[in-house]
Structures are given as C-alpha cells and as structure tokens.
Protein backbone atom coordinates (compact mmCIF):
# COMPACT_ATOMS: atom_id res chain seq x y z
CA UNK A 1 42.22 256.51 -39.83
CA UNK A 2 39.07 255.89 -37.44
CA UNK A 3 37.91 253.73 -40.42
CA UNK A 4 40.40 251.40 -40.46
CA UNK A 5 41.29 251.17 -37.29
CA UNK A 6 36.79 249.90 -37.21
CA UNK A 7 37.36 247.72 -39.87
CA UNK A 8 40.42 246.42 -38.00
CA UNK A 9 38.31 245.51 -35.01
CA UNK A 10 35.19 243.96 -36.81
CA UNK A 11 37.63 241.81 -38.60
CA UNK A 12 39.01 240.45 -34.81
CA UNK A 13 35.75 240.22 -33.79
CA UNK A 14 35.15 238.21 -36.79
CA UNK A 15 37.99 235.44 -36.48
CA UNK A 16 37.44 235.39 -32.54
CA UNK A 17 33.85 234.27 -33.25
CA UNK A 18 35.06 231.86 -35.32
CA UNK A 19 37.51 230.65 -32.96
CA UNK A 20 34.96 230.32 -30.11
CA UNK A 21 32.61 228.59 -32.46
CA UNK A 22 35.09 226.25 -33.63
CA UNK A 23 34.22 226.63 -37.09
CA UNK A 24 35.89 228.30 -40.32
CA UNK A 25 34.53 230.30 -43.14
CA UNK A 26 33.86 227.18 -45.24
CA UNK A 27 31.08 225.71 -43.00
CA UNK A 28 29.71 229.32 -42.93
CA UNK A 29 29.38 229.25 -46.98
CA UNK A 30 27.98 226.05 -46.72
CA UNK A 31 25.21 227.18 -44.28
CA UNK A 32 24.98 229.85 -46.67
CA UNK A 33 22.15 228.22 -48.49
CA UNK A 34 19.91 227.60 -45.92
CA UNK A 35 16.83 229.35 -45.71
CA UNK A 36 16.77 231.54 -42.48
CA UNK A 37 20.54 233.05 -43.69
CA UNK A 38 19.14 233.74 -47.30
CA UNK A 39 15.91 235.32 -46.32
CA UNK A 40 16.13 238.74 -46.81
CA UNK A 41 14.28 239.95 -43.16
CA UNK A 42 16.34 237.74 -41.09
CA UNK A 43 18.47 239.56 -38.60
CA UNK A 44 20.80 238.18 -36.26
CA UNK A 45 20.78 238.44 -32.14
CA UNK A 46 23.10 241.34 -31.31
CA UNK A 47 26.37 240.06 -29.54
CA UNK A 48 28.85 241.87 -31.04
CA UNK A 49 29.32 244.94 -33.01
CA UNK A 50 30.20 243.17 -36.44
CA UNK A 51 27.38 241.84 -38.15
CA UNK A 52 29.19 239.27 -39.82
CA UNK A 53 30.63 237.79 -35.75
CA UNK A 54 26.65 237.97 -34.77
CA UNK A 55 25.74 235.78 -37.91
CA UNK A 56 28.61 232.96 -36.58
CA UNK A 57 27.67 233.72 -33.01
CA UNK A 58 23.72 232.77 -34.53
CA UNK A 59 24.37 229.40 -36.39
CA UNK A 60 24.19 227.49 -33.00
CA UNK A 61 21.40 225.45 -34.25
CA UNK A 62 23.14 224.48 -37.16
CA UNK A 63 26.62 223.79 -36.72
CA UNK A 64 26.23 221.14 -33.94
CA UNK A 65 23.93 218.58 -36.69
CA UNK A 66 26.44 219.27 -39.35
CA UNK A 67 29.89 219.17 -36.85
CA UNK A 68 28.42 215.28 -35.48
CA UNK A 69 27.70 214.46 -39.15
CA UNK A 70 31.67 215.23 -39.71
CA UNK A 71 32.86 213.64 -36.97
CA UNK A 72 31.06 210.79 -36.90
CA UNK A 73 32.45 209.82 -40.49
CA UNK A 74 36.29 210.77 -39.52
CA UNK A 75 35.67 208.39 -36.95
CA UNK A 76 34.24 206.08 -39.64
CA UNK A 77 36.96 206.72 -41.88
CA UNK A 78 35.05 208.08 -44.67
C-alpha cells in the first residue's frame, strides 16, 4: 500500500513540475538527446523527491532557447 500510495505522489510531483514549467513530456524527449541529460554522471539539483520532477525542474537552460524558437514561428505562421 505505502508503495503506491509513493508512486502516487512522485507521479503529482511529476505533472506539477510540468505544469510550473510550462512544458509537456514531448519537449522533455526532445531534450532527451542532449548531452548533459545523456551523460551517465549527471545528476540533477534536488527540489523535489521524484527524480524525474528534479530533471524538469533542471532544464531551465534549455527550455527558454527552444520555447522562443516555437513561438517565434507560431507568430510567423510556420
């Protein structure tokens, strides 16, 4: 029971991050390939108890070249 009711809670944490990040699990697998996620020392600042919320609560540095990438083209109409 204790089990599920911690996978329960990593899996809020998990879609809260998202939400405050204002992202979705498709830009994460695209930042999937880049080198500091894939390298196999890399650990993430602790903000959260669910590794996979501190990875999205990490990808600051990303996110904001690839979110005015997107947005400038929607605004482009590409």
């Amino acid at each position: 029971m204790m089990l599920f009711k911690a996978k329960q809670s990593a899996q809020k944490e998990f879609e809260e991050a998202l939400r405050k990040k204002g992202i979705t699990a498709k830009h994460l697998l695209k930042l999937r390939s880049r080198s500091k996620f894939t390298h196999s020392l890399q650990t993430s600042r602790h903000f959260v108890a669910c590794t996979a919320a501190n990875i999205v609560y990490d990808t600051r540095g990303f996110l904001n070249r690839f979110s005015a990438r997107s947005n400038r083209e929607e605004l482009q109409g590409v």
